[in-house]
Protein backbone atom coordinates (compact mmCIF):
# COMPACT_ATOMS: atom_id res chain seq x y z
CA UNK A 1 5.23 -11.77 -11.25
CA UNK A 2 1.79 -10.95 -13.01
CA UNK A 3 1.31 -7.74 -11.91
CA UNK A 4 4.92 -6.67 -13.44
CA UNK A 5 4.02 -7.18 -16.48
CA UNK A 6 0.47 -5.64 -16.15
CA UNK A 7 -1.39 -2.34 -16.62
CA UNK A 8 -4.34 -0.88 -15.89
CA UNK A 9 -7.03 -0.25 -19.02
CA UNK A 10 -9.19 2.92 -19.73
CA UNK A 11 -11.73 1.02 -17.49
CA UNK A 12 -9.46 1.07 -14.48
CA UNK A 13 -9.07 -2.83 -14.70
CA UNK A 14 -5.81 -4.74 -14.10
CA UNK A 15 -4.96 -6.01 -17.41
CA UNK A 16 -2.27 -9.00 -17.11
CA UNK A 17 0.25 -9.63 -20.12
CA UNK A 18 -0.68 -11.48 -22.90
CA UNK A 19 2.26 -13.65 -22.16
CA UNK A 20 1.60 -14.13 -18.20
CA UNK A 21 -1.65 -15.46 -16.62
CA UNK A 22 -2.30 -16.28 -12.90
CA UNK A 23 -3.75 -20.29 -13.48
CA UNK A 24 -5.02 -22.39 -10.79
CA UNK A 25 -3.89 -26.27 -11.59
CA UNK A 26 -5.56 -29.03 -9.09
CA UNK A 27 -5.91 -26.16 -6.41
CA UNK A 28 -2.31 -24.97 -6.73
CA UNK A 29 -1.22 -21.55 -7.77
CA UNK A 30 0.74 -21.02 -11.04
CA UNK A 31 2.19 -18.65 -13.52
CA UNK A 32 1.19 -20.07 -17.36
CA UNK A 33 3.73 -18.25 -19.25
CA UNK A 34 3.36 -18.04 -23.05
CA UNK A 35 7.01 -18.84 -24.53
CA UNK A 36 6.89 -16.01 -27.12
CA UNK A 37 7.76 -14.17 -24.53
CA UNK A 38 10.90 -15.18 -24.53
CA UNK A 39 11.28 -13.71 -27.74
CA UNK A 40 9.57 -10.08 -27.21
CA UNK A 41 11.22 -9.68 -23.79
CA UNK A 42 14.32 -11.65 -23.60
CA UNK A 43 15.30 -9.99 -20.04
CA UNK A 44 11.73 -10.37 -18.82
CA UNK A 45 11.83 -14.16 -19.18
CA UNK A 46 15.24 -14.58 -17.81
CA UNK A 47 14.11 -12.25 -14.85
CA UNK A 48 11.10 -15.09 -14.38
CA UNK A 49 13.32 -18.45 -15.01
CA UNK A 50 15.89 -16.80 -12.65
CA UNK A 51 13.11 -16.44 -9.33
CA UNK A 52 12.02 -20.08 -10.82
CA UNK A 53 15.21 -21.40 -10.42
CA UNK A 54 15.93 -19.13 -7.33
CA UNK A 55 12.95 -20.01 -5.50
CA UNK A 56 13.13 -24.14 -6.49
CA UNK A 57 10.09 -23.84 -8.20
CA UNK A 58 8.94 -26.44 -10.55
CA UNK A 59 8.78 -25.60 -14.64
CA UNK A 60 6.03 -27.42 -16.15
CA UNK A 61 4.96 -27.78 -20.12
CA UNK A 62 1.38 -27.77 -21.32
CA UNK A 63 0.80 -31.45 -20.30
CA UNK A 64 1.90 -31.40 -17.07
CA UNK A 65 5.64 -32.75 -17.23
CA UNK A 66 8.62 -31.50 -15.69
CA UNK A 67 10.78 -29.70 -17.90
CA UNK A 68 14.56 -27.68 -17.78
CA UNK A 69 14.89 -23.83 -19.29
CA UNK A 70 17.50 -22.06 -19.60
CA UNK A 71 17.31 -18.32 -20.10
C-alpha cells in the first residue's frame, strides 16, 4: 500500500507519502496512516479501509486500541 502512494525524489530515493509510513509495532508489520488523508484523498483512504476490511485486518488508533472506520 506504501509504495502506491510513493515516488521517487531527484536523489533516486523512494519517498513514501506523508500520510502512509511502513511501522514496525512489537515485531509486527503495519501501515501508520495519517487521517488527513482522508481528507486530501477521499478515494485513496477508502481504497485502504476497503483491503483492511477485505483482508480482516485489524484498525488500530495511536494507543494501541481497536477501533471501526468507515470510508
Amino acid at each position: 500500500m506504501c509504495s502506491s502512494y510513493a515516488s521517487f525524489g531527484d536523489d533516486k530515493k523512494l519517498r513514501y507519502s506523508p500520510y502512509l509510513k511502513p511501522k514496525l509495532v512489537d515485531n509486527v508489520r503495519c501501515l501508520a496512516v495519517d487521517m488527513k488523508l482522508k481528507d486530501v484523498n477521499p478515494e485513496g483512504f477508502e481504497q485502504l479501509i476497503q483491503f483492511a476490511n477485505e483482508n480482516q485486518l485489524g484498525i488500530l488508533n495511536a494507543a494501541g486500541e481497536q477501533i471501526s472506520i468507515t470510508a
